[in-house]
PDB file of N, CA and C in Angstrom:
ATOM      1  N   UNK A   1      11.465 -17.006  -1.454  1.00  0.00           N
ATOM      2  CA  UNK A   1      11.406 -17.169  -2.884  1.00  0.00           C
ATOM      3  C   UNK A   1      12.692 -16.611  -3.485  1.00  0.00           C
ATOM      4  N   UNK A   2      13.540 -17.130  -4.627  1.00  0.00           N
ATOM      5  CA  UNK A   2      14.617 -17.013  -5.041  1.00  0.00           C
ATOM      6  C   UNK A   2      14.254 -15.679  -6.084  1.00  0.00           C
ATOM      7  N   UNK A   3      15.056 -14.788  -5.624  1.00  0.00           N
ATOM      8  CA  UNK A   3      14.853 -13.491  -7.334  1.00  0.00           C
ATOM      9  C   UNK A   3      15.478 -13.903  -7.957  1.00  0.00           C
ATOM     10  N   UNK A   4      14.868 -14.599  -9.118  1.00  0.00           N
ATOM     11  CA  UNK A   4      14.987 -14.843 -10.668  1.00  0.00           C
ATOM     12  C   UNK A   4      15.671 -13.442 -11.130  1.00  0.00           C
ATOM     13  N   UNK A   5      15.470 -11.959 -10.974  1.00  0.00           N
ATOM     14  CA  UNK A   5      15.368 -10.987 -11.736  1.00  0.00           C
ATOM     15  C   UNK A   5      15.860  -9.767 -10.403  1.00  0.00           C
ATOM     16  N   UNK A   6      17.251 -10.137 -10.164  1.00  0.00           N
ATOM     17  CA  UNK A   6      17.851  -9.194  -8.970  1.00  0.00           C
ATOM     18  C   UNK A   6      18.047  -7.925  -9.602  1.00  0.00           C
ATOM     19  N   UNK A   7      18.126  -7.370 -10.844  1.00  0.00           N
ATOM     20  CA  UNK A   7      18.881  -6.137 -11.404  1.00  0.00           C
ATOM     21  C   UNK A   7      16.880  -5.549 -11.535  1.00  0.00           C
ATOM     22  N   UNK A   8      16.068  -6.107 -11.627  1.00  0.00           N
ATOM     23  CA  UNK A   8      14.949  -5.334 -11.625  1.00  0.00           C
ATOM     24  C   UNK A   8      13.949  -5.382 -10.919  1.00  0.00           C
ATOM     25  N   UNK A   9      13.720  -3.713 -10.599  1.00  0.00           N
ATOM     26  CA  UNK A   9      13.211  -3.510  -9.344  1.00  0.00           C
ATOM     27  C   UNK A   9      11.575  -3.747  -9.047  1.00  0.00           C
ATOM     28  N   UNK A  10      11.224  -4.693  -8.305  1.00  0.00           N
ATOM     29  CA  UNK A  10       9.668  -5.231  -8.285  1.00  0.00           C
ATOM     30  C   UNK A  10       8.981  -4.493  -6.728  1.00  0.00           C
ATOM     31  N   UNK A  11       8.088  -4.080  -7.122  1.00  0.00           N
ATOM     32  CA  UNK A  11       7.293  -3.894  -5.912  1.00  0.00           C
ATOM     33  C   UNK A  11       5.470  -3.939  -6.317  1.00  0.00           C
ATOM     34  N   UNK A  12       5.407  -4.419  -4.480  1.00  0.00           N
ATOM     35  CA  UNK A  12       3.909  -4.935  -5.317  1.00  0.00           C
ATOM     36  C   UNK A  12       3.031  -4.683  -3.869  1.00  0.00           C
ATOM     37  N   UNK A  13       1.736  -4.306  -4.035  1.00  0.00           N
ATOM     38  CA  UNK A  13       0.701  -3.828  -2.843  1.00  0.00           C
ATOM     39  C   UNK A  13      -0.475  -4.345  -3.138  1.00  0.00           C
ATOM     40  N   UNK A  14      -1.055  -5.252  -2.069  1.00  0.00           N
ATOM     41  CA  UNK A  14      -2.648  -5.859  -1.901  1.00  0.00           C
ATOM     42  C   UNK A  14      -2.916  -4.985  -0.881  1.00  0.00           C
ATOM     43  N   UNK A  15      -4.446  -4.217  -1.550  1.00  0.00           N
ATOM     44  CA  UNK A  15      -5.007  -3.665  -0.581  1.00  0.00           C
ATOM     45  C   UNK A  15      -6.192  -3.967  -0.527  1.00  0.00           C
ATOM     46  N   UNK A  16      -7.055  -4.517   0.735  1.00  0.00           N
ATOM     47  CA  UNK A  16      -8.403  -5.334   0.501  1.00  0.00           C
ATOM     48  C   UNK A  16      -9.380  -4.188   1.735  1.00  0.00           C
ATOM     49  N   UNK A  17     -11.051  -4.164   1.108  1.00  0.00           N
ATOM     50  CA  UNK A  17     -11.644  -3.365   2.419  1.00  0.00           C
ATOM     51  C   UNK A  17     -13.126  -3.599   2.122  1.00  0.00           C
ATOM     52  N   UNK A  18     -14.208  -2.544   2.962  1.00  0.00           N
ATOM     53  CA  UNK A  18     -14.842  -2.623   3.008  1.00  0.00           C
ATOM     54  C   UNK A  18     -15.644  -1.768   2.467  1.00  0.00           C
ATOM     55  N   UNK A  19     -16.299  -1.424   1.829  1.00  0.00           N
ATOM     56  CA  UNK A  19     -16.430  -0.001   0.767  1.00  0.00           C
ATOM     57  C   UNK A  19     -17.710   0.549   1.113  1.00  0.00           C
ATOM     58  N   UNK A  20     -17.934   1.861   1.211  1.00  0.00           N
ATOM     59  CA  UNK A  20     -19.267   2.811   2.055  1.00  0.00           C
ATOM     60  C   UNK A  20     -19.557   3.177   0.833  1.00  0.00           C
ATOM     61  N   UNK A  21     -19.115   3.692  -0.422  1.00  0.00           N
ATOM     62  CA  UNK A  21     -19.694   4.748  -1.622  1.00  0.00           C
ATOM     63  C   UNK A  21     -19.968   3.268  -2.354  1.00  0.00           C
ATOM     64  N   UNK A  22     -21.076   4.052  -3.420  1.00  0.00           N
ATOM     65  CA  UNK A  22     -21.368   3.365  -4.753  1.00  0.00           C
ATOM     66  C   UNK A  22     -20.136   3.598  -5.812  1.00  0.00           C
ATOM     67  N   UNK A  23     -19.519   2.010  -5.900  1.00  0.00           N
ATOM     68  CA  UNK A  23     -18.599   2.320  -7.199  1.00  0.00           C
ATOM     69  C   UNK A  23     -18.774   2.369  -8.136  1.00  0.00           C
ATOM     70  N   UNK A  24     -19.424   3.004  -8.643  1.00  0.00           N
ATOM     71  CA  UNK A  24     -19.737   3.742 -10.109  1.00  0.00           C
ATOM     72  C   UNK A  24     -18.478   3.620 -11.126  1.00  0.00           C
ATOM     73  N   UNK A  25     -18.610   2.913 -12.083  1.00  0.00           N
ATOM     74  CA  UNK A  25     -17.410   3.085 -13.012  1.00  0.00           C
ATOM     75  C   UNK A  25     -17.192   4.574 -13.355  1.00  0.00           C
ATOM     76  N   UNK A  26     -17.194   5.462 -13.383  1.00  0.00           N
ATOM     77  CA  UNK A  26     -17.242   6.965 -13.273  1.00  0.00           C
ATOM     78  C   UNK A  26     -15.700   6.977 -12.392  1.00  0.00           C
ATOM     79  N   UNK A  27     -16.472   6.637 -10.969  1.00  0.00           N
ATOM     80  CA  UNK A  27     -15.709   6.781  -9.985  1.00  0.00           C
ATOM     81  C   UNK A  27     -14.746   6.455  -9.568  1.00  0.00           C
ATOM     82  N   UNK A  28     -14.303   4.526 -10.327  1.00  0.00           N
ATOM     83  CA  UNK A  28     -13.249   3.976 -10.582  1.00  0.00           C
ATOM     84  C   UNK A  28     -12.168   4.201 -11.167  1.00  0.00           C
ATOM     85  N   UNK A  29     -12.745   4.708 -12.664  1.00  0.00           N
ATOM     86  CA  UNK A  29     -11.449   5.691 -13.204  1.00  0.00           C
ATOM     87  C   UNK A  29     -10.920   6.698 -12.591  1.00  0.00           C
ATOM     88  N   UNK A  30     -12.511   7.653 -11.511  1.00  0.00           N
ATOM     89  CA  UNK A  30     -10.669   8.374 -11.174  1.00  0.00           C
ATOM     90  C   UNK A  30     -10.344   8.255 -10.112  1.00  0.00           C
ATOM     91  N   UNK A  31     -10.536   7.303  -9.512  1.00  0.00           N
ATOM     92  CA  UNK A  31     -10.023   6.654  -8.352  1.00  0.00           C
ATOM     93  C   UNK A  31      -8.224   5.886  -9.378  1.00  0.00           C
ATOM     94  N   UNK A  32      -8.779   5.475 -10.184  1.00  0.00           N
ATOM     95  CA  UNK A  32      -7.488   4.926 -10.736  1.00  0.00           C
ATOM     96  C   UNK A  32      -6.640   6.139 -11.189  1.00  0.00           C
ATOM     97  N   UNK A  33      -7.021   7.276 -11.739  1.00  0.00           N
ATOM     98  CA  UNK A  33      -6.386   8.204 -12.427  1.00  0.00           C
ATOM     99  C   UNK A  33      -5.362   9.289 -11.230  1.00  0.00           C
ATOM    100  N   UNK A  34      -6.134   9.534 -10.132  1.00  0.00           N
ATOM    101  CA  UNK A  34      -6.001   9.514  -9.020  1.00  0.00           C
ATOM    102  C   UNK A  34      -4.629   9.151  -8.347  1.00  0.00           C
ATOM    103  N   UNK A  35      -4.536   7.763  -8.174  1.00  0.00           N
ATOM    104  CA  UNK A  35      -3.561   6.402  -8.180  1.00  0.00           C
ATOM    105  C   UNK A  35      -2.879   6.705  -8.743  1.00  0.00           C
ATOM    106  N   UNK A  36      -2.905   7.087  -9.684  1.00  0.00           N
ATOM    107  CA  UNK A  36      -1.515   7.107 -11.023  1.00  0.00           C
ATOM    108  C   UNK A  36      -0.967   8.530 -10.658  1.00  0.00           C
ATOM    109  N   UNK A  37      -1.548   9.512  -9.868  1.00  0.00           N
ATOM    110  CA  UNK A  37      -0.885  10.895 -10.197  1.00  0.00           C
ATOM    111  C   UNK A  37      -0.263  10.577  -9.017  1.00  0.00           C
ATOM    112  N   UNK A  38      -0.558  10.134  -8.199  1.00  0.00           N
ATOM    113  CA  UNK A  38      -0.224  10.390  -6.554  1.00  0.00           C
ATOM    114  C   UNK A  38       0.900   9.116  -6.224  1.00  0.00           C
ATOM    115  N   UNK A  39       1.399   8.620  -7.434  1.00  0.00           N
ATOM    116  CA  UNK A  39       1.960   7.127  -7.220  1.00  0.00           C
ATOM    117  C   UNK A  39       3.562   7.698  -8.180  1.00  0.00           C
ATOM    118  N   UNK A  40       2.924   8.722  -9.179  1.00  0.00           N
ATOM    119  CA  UNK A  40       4.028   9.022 -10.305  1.00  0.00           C
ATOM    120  C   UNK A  40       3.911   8.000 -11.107  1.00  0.00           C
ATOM    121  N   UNK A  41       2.883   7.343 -11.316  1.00  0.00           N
ATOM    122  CA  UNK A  41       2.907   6.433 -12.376  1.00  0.00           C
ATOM    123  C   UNK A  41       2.146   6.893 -14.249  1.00  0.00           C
ATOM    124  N   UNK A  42       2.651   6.755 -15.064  1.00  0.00           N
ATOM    125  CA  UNK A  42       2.451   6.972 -16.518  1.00  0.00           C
ATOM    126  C   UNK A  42       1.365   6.106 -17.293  1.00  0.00           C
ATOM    127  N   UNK A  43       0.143   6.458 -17.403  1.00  0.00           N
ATOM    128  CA  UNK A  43      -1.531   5.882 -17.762  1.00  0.00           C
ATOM    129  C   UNK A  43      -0.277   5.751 -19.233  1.00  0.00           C
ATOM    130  N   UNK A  44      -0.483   4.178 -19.909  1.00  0.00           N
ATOM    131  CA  UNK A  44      -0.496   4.235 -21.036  1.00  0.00           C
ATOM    132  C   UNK A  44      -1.588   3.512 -21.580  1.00  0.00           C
ATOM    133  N   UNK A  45      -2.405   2.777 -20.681  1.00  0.00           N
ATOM    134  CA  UNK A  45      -4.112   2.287 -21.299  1.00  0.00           C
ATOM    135  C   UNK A  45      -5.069   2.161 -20.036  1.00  0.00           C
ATOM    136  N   UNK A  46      -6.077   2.737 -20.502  1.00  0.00           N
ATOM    137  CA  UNK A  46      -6.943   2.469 -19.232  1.00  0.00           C
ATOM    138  C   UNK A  46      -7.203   3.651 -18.592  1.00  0.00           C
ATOM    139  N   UNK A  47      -8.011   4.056 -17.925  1.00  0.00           N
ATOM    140  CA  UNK A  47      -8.219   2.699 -17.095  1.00  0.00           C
ATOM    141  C   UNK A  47      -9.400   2.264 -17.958  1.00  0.00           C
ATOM    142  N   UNK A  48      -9.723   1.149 -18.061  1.00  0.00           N
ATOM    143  CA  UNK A  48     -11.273   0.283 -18.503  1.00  0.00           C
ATOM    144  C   UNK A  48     -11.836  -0.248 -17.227  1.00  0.00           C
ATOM    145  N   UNK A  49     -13.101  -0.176 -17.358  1.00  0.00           N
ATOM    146  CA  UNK A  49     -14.047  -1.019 -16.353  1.00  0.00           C
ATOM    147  C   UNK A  49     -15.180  -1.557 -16.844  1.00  0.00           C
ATOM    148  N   UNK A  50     -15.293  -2.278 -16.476  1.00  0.00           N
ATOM    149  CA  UNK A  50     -16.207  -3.984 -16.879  1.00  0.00           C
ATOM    150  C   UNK A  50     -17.161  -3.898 -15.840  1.00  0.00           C
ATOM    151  N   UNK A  51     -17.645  -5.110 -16.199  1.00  0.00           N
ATOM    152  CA  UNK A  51     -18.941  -5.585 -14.548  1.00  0.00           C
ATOM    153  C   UNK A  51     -18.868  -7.000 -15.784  1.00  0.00           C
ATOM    154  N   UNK A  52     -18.152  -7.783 -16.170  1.00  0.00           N
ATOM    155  CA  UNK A  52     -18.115  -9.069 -16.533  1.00  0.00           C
ATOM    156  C   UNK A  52     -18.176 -10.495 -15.806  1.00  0.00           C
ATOM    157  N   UNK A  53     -17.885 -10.430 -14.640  1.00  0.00           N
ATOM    158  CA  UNK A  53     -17.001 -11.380 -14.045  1.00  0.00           C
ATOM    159  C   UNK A  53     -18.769 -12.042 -13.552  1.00  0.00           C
ATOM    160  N   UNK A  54     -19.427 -11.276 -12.794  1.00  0.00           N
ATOM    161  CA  UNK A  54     -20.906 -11.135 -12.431  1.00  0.00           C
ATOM    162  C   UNK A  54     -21.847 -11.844 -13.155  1.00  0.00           C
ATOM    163  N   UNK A  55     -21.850 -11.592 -14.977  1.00  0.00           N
ATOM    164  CA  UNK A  55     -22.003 -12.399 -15.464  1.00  0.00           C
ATOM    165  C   UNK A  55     -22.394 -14.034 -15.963  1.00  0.00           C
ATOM    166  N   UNK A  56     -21.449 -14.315 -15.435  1.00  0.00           N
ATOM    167  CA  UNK A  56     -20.891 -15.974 -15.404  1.00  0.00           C
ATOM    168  C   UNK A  56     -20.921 -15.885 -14.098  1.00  0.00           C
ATOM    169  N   UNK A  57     -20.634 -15.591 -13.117  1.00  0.00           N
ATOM    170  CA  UNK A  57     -20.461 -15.950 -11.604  1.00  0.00           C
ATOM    171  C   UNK A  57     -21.698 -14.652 -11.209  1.00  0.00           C
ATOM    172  N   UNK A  58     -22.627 -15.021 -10.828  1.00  0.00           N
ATOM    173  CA  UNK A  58     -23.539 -13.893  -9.953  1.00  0.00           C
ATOM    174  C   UNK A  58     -22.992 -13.374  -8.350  1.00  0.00           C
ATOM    175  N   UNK A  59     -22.320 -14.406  -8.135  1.00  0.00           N
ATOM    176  CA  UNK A  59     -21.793 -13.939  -6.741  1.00  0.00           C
ATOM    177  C   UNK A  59     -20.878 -12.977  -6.389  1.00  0.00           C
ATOM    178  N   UNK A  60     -20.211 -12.865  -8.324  1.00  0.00           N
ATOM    179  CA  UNK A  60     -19.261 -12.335  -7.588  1.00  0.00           C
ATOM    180  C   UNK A  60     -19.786 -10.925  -8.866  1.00  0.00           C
ATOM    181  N   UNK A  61     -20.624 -10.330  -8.624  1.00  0.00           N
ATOM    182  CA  UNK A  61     -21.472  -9.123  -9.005  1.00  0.00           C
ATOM    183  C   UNK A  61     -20.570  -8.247  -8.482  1.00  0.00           C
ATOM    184  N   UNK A  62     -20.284  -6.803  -9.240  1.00  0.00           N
ATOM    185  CA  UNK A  62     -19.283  -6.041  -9.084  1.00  0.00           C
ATOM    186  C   UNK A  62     -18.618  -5.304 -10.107  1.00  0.00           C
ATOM    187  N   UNK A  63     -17.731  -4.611 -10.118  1.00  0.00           N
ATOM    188  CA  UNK A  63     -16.752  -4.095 -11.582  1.00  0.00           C
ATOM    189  C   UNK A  63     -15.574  -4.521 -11.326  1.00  0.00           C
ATOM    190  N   UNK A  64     -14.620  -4.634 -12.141  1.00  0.00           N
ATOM    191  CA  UNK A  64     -13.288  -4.865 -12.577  1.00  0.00           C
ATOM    192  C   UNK A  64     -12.720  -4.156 -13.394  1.00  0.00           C
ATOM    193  N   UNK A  65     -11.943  -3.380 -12.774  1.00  0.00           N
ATOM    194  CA  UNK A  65     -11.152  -1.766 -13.310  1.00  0.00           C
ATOM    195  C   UNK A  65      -9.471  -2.211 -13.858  1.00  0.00           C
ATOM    196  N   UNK A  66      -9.287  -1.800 -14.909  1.00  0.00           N
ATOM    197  CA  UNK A  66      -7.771  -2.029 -14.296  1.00  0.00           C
ATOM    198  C   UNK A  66      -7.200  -0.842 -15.222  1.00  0.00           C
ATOM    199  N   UNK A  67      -5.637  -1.065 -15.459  1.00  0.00           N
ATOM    200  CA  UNK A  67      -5.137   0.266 -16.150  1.00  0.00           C
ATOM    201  C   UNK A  67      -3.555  -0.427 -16.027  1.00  0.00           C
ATOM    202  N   UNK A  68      -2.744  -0.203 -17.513  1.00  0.00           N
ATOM    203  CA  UNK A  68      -1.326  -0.288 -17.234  1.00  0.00           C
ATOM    204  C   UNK A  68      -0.633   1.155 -17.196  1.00  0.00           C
ATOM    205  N   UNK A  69       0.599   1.123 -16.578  1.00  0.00           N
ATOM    206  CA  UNK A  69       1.457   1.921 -16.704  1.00  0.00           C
ATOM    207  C   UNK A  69       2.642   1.646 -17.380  1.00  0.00           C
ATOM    208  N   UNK A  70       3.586   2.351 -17.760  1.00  0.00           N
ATOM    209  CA  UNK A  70       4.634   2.489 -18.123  1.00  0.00           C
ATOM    210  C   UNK A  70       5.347   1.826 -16.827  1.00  0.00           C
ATOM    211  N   UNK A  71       5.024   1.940 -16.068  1.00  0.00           N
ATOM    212  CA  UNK A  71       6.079   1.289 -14.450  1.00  0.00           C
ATOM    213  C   UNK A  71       5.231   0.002 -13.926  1.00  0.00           C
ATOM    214  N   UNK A  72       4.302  -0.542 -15.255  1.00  0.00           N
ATOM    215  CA  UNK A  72       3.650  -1.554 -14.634  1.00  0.00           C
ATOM    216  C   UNK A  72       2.106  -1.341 -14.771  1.00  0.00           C
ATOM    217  N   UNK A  73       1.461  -2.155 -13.518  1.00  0.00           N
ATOM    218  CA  UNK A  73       0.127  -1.469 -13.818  1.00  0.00           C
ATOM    219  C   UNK A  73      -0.899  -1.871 -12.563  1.00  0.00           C
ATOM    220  N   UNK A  74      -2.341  -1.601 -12.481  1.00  0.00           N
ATOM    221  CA  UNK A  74      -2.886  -1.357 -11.105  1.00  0.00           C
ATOM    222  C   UNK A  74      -4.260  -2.155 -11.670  1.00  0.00           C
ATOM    223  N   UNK A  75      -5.084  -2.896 -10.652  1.00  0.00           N
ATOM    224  CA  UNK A  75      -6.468  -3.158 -10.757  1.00  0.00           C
ATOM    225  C   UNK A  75      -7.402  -3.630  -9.633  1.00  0.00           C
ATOM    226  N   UNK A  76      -8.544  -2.745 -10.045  1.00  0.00           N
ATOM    227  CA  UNK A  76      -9.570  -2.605  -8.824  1.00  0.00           C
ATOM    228  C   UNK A  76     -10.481  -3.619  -8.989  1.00  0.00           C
ATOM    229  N   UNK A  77     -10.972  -4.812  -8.116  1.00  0.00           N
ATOM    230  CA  UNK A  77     -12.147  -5.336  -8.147  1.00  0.00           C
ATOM    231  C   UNK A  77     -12.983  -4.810  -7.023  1.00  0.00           C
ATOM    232  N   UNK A  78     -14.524  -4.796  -7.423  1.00  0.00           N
ATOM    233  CA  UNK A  78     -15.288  -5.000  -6.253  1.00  0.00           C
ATOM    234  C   UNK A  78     -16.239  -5.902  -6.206  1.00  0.00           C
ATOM    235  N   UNK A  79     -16.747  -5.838  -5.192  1.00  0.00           N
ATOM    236  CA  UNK A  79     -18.153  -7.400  -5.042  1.00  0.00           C
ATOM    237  C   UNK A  79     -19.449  -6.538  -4.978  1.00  0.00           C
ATOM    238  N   UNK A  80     -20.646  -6.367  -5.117  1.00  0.00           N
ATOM    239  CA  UNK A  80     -21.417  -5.267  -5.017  1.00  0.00           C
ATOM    240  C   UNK A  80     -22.125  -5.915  -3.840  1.00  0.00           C
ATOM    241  N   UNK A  81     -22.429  -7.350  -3.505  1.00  0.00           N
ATOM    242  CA  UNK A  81     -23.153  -7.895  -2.418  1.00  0.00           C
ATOM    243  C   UNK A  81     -22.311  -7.632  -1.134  1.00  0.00           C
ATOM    244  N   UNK A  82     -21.573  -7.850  -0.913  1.00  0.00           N
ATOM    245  CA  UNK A  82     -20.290  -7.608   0.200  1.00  0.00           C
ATOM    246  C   UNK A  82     -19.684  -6.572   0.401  1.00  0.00           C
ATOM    247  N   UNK A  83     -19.963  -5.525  -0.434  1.00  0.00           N
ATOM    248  CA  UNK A  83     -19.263  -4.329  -0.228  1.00  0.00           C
ATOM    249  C   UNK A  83     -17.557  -4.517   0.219  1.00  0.00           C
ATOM    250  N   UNK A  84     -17.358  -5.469  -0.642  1.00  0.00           N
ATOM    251  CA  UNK A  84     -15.820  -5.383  -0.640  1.00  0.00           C
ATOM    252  C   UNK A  84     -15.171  -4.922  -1.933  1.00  0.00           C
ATOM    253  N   UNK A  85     -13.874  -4.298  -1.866  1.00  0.00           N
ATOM    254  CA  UNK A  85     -13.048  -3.986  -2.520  1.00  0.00           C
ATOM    255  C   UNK A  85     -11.464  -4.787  -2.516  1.00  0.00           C
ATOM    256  N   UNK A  86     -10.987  -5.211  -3.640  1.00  0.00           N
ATOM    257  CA  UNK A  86      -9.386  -5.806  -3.611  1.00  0.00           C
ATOM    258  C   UNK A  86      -8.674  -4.513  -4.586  1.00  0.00           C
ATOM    259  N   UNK A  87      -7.185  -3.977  -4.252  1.00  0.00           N
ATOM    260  CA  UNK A  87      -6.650  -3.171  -5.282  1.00  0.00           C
ATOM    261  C   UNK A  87      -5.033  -4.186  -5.341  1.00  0.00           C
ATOM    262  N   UNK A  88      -4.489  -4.404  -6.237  1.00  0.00           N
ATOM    263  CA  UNK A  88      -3.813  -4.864  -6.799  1.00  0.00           C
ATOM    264  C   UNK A  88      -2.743  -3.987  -7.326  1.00  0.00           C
ATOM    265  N   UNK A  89      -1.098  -3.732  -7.197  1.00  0.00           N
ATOM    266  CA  UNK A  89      -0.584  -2.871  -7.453  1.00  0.00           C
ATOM    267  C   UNK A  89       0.531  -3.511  -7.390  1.00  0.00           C
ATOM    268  N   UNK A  90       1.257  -3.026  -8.918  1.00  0.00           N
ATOM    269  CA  UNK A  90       2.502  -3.702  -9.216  1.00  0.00           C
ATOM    270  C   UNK A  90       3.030  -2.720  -9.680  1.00  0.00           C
ATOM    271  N   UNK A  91       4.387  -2.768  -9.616  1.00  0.00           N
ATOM    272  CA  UNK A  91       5.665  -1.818 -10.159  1.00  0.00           C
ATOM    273  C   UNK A  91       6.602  -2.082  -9.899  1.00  0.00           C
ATOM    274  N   UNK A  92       7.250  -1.593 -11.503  1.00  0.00           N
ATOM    275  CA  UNK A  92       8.910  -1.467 -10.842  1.00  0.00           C
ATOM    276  C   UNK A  92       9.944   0.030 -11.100  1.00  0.00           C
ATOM    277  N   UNK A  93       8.810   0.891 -10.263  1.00  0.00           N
ATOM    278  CA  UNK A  93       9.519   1.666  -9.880  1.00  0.00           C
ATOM    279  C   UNK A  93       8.822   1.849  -8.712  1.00  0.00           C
ATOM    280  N   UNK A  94       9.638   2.398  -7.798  1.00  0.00           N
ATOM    281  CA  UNK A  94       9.068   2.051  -5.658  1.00  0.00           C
ATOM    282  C   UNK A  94       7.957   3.239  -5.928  1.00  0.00           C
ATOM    283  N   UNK A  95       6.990   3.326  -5.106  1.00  0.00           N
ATOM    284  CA  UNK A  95       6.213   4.355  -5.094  1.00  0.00           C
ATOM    285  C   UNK A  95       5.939   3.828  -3.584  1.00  0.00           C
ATOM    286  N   UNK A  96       4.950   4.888  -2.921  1.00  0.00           N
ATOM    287  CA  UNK A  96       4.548   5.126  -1.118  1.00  0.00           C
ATOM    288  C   UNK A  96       3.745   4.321  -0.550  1.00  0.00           C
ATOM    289  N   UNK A  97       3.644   3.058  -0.188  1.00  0.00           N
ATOM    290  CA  UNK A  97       2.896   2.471   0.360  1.00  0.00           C
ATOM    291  C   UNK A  97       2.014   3.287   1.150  1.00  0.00           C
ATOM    292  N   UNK A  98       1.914   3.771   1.994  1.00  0.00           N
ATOM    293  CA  UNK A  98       1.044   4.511   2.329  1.00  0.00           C
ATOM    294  C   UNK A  98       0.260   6.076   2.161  1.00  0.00           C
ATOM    295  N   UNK A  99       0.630   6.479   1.204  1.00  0.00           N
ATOM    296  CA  UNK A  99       0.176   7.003   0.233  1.00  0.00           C
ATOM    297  C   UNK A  99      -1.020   6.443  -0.676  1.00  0.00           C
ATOM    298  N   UNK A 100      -0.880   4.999  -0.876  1.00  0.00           N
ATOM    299  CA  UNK A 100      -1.569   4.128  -1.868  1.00  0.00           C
ATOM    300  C   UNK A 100      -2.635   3.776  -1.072  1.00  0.00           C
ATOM    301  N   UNK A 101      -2.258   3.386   0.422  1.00  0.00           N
ATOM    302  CA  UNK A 101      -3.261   2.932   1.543  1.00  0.00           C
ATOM    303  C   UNK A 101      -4.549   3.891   1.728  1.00  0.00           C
ATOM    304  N   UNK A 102      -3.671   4.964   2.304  1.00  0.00           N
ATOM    305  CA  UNK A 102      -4.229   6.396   2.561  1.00  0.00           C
ATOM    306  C   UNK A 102      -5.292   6.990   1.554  1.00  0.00           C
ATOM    307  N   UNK A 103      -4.749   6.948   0.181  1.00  0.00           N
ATOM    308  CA  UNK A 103      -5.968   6.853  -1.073  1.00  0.00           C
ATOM    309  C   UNK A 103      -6.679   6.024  -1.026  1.00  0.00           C
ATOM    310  N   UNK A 104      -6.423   4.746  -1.253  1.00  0.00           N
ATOM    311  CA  UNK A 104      -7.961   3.855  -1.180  1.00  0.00           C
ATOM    312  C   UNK A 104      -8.917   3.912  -0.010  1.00  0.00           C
ATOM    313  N   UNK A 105      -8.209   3.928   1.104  1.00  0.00           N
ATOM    314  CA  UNK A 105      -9.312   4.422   2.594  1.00  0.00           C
ATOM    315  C   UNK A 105     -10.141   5.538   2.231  1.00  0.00           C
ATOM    316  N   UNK A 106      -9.823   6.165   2.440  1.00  0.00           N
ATOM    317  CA  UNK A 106     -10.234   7.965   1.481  1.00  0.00           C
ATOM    318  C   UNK A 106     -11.323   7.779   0.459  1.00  0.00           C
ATOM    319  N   UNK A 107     -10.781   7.289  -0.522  1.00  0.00           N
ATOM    320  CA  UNK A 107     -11.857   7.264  -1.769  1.00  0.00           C
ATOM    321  C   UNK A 107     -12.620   6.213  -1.832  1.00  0.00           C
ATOM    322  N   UNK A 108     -12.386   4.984  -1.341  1.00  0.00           N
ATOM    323  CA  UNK A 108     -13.638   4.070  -0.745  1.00  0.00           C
ATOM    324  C   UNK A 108     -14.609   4.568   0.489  1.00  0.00           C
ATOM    325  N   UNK A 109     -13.645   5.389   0.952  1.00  0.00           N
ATOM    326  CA  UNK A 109     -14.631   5.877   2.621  1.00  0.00           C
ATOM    327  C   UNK A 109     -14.908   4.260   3.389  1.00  0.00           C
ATOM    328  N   UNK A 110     -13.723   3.423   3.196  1.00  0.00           N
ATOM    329  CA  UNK A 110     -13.588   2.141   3.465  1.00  0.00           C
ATOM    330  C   UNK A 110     -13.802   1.879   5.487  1.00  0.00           C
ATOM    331  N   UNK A 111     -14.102   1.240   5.751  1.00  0.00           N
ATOM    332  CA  UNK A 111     -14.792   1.378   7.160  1.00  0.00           C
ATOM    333  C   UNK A 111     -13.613   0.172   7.745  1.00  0.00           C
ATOM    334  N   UNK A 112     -13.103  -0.445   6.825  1.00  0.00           N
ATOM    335  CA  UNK A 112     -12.075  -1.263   7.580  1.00  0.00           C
ATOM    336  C   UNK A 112     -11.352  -1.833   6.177  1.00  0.00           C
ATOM    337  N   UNK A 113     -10.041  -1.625   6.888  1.00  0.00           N
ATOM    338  CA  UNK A 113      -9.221  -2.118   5.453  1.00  0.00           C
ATOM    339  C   UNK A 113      -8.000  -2.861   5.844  1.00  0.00           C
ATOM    340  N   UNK A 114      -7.494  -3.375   5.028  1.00  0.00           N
ATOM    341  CA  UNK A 114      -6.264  -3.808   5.171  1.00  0.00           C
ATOM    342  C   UNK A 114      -5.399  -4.440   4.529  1.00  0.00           C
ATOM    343  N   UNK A 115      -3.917  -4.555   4.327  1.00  0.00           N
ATOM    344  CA  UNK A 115      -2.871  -4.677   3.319  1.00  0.00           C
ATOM    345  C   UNK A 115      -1.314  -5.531   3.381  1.00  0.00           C
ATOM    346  N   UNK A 116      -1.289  -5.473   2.275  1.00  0.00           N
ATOM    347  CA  UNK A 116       0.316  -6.804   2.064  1.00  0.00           C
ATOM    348  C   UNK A 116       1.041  -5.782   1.364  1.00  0.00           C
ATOM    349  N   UNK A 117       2.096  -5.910   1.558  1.00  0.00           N
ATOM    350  CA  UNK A 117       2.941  -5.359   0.662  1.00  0.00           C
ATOM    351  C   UNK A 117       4.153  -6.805   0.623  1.00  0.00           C
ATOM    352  N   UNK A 118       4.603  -6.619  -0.565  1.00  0.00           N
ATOM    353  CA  UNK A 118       5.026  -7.639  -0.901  1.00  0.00           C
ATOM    354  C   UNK A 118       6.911  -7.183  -1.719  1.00  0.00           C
TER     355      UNK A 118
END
């Protein structure tokens, strides 16, 4: 893919798994708040969490977290039937890929996970 935008710096992390805890919107925020300290990233909204999507689609029953930063911004879906989790992570300032990994394993207590970095 051609960078449109060479002078600014993009980085971006899919992290997908299998999730053991109840995600409690409680728990999402500070799973996101969390994210943001351990990433150096700047909460300027959010985090919010929903259970909308479930709604209109029953299948896909679950919450939808997200939160921007000042360096961009981060968002959690889960499925509540599948016990899956997707985290979504954009920036443009570099932060630790595995650092980011290492947290979501951890605070999902995720039994199998796995990731793109992009």
């Amino acid at each position: 893919m051609k960078d449109l935008a060479p002078k600014i710096y993009r980085q971006r992390l899919i992290i997908e798994g299998l999730y053991t805890i109840d995600p409690k919107p409680s728990k999402l925020k500070k799973f996101m708040k969390s994210l943001s300290a351990e990433l150096g990233m700047t909460i300027i909204y959010g985090p919010m969490v929903k259970d909308l999507a479930g709604k209109i689609h029953p299948s896909q029953k679950g919450f939808e977290c997200i939160l921007i930063w000042a360096e961009s911004g981060a968002s959690v879906y889960t499925w509540e039937k599948e016990k899956f989790f997707t985290i979504d992570i954009y920036t443009c300032k570099k932060f630790n890929i595995k650092t980011a990994i290492n947290l979501s394993k951890e605070f999902f207590e995720a039994k199998e996970i796995v990731f793109k970095s992009v």
